[in-house]
C-alpha atoms as a PDB file:
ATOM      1  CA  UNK A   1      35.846-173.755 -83.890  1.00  0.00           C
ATOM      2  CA  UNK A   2      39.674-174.960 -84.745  1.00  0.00           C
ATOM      3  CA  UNK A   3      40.212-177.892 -86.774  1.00  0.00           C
ATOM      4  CA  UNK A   4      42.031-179.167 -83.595  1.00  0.00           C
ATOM      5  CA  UNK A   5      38.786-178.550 -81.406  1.00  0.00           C
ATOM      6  CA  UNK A   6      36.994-180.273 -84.043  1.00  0.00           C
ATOM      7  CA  UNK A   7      39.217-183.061 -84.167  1.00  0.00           C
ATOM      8  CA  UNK A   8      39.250-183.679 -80.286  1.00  0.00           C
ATOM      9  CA  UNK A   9      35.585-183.219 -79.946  1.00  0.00           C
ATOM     10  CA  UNK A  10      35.705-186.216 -82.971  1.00  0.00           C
ATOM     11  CA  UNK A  11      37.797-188.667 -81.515  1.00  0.00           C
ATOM     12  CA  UNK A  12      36.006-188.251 -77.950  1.00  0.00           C
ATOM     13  CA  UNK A  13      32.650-188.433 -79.195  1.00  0.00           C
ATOM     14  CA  UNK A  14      33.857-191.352 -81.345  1.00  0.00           C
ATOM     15  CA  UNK A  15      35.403-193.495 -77.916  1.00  0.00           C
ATOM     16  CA  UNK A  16      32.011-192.999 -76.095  1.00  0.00           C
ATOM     17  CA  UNK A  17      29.774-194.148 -78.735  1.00  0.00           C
ATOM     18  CA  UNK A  18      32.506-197.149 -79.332  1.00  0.00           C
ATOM     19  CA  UNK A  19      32.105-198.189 -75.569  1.00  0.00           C
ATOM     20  CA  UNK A  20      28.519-197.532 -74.999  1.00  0.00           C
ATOM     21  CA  UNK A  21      27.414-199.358 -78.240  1.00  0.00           C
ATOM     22  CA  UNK A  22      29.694-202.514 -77.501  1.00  0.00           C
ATOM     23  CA  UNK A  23      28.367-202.001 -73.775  1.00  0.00           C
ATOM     24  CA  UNK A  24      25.171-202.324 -75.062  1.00  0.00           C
ATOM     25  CA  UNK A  25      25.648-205.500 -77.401  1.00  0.00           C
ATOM     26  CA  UNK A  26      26.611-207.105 -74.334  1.00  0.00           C
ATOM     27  CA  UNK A  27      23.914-206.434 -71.864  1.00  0.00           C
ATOM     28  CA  UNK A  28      20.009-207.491 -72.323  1.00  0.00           C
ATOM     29  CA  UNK A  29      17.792-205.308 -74.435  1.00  0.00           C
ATOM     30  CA  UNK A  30      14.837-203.499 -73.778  1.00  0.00           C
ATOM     31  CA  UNK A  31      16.202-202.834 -70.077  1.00  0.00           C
ATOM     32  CA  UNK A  32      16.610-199.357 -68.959  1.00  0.00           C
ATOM     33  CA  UNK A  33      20.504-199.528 -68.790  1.00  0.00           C
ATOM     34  CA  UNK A  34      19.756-200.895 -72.885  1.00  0.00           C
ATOM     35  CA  UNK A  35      18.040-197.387 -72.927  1.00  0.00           C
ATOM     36  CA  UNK A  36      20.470-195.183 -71.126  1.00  0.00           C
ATOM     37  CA  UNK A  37      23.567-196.427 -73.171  1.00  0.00           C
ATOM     38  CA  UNK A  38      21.387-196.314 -76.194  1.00  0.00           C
ATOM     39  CA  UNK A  39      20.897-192.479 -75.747  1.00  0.00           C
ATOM     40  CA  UNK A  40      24.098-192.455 -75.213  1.00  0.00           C
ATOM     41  CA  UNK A  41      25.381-193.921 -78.097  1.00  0.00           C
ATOM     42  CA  UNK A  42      22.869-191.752 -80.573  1.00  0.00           C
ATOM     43  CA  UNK A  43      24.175-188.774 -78.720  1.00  0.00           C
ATOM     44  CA  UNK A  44      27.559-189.588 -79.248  1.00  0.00           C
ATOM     45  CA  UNK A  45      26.926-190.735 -83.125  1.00  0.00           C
ATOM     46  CA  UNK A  46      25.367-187.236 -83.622  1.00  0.00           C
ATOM     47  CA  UNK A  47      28.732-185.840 -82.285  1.00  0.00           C
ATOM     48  CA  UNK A  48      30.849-188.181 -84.443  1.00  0.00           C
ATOM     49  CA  UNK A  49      28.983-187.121 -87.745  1.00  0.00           C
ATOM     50  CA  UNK A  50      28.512-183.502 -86.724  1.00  0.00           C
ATOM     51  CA  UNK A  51      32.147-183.165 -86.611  1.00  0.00           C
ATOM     52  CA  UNK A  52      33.187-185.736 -89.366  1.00  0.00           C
ATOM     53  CA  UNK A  53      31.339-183.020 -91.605  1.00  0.00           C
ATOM     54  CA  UNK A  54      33.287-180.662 -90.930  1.00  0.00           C
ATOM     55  CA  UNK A  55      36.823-181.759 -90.777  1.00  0.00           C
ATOM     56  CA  UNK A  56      38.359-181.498 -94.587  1.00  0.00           C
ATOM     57  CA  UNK A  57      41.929-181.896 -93.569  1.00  0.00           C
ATOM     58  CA  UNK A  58      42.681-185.255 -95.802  1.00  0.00           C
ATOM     59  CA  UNK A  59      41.280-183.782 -99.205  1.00  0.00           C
ATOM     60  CA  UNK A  60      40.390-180.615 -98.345  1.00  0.00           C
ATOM     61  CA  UNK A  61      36.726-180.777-100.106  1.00  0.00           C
ATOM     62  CA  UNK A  62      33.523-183.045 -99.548  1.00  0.00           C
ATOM     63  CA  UNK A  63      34.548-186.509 -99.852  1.00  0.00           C
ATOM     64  CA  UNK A  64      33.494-190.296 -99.350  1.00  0.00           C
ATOM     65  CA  UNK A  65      34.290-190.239 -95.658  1.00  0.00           C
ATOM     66  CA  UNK A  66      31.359-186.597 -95.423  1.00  0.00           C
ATOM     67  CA  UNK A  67      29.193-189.326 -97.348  1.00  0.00           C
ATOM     68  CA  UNK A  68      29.501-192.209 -95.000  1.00  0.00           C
ATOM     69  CA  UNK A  69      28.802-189.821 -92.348  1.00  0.00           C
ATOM     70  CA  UNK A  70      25.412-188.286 -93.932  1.00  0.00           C
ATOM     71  CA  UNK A  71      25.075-192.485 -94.387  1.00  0.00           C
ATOM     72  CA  UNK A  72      25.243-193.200 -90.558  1.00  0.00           C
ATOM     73  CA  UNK A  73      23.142-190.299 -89.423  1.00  0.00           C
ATOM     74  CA  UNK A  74      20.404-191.844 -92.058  1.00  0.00           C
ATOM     75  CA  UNK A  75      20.965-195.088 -90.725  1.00  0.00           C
ATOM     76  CA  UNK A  76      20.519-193.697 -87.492  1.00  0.00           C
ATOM     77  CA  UNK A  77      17.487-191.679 -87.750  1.00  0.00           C
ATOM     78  CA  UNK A  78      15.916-195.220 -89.193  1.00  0.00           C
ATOM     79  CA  UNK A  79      17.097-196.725 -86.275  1.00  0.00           C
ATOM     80  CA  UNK A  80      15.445-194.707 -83.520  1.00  0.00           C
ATOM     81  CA  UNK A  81      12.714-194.072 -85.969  1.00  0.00           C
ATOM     82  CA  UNK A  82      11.263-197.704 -85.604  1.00  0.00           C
ATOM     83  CA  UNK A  83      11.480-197.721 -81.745  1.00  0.00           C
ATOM     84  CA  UNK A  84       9.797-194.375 -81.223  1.00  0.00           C
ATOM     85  CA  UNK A  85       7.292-195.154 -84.112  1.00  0.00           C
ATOM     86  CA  UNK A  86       7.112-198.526 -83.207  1.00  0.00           C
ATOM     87  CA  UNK A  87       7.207-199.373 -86.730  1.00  0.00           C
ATOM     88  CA  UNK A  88       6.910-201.738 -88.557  1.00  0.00           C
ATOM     89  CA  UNK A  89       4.274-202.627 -86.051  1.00  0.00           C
ATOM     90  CA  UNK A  90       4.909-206.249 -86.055  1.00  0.00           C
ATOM     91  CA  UNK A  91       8.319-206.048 -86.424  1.00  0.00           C
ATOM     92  CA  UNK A  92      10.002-203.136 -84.818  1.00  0.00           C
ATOM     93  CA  UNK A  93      12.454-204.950 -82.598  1.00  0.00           C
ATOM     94  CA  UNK A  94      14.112-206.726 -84.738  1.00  0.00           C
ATOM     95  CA  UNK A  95      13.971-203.489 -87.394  1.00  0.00           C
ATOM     96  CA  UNK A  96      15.798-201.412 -84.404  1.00  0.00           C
ATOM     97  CA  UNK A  97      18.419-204.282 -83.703  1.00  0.00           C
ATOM     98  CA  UNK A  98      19.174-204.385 -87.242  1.00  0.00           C
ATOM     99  CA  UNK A  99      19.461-200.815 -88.174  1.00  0.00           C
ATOM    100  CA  UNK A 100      21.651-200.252 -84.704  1.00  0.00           C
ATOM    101  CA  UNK A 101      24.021-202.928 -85.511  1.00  0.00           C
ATOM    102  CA  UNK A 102      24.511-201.656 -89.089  1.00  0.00           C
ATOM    103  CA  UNK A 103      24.767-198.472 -87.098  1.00  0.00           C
ATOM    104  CA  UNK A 104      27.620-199.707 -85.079  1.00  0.00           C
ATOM    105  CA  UNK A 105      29.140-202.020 -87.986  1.00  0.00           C
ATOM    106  CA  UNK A 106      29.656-198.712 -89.405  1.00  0.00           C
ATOM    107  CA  UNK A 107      31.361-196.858 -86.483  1.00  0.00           C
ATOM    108  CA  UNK A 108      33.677-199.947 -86.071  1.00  0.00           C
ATOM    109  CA  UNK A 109      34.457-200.302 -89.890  1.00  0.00           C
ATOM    110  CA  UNK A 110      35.549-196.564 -89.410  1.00  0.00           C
ATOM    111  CA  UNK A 111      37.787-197.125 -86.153  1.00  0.00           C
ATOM    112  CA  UNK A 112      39.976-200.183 -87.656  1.00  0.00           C
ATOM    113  CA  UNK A 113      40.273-198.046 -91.194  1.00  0.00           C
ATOM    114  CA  UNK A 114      41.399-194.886 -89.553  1.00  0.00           C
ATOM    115  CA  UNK A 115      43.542-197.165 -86.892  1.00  0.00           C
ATOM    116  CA  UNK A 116      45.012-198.904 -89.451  1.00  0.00           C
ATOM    117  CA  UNK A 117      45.833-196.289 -92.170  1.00  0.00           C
ATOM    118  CA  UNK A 118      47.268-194.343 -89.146  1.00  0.00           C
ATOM    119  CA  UNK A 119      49.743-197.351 -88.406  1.00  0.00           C
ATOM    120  CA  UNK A 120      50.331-197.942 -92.072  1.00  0.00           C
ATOM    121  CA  UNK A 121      50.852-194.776 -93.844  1.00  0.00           C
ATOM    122  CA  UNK A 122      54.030-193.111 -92.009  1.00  0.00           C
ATOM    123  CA  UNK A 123      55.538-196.542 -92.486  1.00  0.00           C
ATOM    124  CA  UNK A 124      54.328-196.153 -96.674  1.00  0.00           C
ATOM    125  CA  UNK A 125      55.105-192.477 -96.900  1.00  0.00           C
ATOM    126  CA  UNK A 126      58.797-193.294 -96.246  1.00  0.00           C
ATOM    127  CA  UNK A 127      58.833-196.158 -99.234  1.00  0.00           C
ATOM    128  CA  UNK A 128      56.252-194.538-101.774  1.00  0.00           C
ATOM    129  CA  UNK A 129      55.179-191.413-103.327  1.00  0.00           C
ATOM    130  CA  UNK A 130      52.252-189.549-105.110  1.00  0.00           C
ATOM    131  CA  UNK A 131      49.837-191.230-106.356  1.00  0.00           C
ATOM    132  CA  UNK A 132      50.978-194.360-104.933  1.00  0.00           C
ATOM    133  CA  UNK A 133      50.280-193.180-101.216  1.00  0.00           C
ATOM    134  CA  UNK A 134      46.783-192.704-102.003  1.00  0.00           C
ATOM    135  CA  UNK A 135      46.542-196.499-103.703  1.00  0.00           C
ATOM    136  CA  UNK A 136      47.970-197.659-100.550  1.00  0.00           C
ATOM    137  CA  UNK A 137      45.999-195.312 -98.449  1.00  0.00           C
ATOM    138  CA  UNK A 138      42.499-196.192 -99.881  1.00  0.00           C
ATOM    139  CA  UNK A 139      43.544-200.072-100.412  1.00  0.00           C
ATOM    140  CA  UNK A 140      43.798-200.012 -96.750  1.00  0.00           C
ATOM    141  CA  UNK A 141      41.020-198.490 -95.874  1.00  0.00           C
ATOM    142  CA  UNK A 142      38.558-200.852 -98.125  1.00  0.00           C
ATOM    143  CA  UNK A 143      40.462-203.960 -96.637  1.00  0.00           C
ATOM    144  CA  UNK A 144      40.085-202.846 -92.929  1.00  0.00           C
ATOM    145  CA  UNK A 145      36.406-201.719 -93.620  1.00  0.00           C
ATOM    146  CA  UNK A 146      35.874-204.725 -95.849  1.00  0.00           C
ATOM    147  CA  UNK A 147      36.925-207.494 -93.126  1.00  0.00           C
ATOM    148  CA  UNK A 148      35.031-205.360 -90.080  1.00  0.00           C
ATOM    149  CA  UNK A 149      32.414-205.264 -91.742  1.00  0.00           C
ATOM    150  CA  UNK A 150      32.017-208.644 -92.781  1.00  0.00           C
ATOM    151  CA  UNK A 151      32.578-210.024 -89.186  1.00  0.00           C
ATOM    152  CA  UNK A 152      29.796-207.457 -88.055  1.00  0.00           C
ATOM    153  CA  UNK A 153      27.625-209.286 -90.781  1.00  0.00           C
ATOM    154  CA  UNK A 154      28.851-212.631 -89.146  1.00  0.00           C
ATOM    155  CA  UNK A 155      28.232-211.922 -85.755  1.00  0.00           C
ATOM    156  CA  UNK A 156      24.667-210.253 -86.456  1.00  0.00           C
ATOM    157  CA  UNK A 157      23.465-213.668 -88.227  1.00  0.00           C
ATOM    158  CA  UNK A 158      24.760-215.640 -85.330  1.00  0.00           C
ATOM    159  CA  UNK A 159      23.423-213.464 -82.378  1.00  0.00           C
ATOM    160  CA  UNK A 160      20.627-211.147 -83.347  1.00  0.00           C
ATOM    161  CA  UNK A 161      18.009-214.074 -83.881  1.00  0.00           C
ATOM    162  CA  UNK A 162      18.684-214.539 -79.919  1.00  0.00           C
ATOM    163  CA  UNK A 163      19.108-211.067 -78.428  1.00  0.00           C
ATOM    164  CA  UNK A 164      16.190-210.200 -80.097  1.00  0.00           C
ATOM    165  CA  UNK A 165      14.005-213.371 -78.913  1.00  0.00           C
ATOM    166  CA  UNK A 166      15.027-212.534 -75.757  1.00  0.00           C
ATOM    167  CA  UNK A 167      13.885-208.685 -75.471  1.00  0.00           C
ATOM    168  CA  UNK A 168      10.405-209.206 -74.825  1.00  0.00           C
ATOM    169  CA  UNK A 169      11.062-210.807 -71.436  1.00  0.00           C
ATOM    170  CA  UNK A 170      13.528-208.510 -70.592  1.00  0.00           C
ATOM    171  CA  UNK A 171      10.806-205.586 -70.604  1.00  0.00           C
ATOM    172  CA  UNK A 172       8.448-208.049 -68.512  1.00  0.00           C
ATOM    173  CA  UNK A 173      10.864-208.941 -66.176  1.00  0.00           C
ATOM    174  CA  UNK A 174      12.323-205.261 -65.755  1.00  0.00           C
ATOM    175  CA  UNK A 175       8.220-203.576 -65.560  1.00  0.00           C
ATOM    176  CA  UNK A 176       7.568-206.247 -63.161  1.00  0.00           C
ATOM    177  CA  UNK A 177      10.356-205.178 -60.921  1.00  0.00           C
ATOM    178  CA  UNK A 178       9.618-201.734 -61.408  1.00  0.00           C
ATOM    179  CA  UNK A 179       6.205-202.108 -60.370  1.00  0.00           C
ATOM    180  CA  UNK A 180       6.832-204.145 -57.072  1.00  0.00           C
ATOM    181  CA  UNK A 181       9.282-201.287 -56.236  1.00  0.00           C
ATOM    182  CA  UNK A 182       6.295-198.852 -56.456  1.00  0.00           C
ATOM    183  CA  UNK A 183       4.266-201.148 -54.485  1.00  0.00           C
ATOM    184  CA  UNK A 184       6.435-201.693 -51.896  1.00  0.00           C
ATOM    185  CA  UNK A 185       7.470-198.307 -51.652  1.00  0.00           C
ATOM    186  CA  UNK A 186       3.280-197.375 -51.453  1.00  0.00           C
ATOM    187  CA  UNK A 187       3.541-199.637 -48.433  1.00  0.00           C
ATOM    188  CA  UNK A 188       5.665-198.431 -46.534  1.00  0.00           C
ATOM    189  CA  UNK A 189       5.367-194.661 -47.322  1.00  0.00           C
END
């Protein structure tokens, strides 16, 4: 596959699990549209990673951004192991929430540091050479990471405690509908 291919395949993969992912912050959990766009987003993530390993165009060898990718598809993996293991058993929920929105925190740390440098550098690489780019280049990146990161921190300990409370009725309330359907449906047909 061309390092083009690769790259498009990247940034598409990386838009869809953006939007699903933020969809699903917004919408109640445990539904089945929390599901779909869940798959969705772990589909998407796979993509992302898959291809972040194999574009070398910025150092041309293995480098901290191939790490941070091996990171999310660990953090991943943890996150959809505790739903399908339903583990820790008492505490699985909230495990899942927390591992997804580190998850996310991590795709949206990686956005804003590849938006930014992109808007930054051509700018820099008219004023600055050498070894100086690269200051500039990684300074950027650890700020934009840095502050996206710590309002993903920020937002988690103001909302989780509540999306999480609130996922447990969710389920009810959806099974519940699901299972007049049926009835009705049994009824009639």
């Amino acid at each position: 596959m061309s390092h083009d291919a690769l790259g498009h395949m990247h940034l598409i993969s990386a838009f869809v699990a953006l939007a699903a992912g933020g969809w699903v912050f917004l919408i109640a959990k445990g539904t089945r549209w929390h599901r779909t766009l869940g798959h969705l987003y772990v589909a998407a993530m796979i993509v992302v990673n898959a291809t972040a390993l194999g574009i070398y165009r910025l150092t041309g060898a293995f480098g901290p951004f191939h790490f941070f990718a091996l990171v999310a598809f660990a953090t991943l993996l943890v996150a959809m192991g505790t739903v399908l293991l339903r583990r820790p058993r008492k505490t699985w929920i909230e495990a899942h929430a927390g591992w997804m929105a580190g998850s996310y925190m991590g795709l949206a740390a990686a956005f804003v540091a590849e938006t930014s440098t992109r808007l930054l550098m051509p700018w820099v690489a008219t004023q600055a050479q050498g070894t100086t780019l690269w200051v500039v280049f990684w300074s950027a990146v650890a700020v934009a990471s840095t502050a996206t990161i710590g309002t993903g921190v920020w937002l988690i300990r103001t909302r989780m405690e509540a999306a999480v409370a609130a996922t447990p009725d969710a389920m009810r309330r959806e099974r519940a509908q699901l299972q007049a359907a049926t009835e009705a449906a049994a009824r009639t047909g």
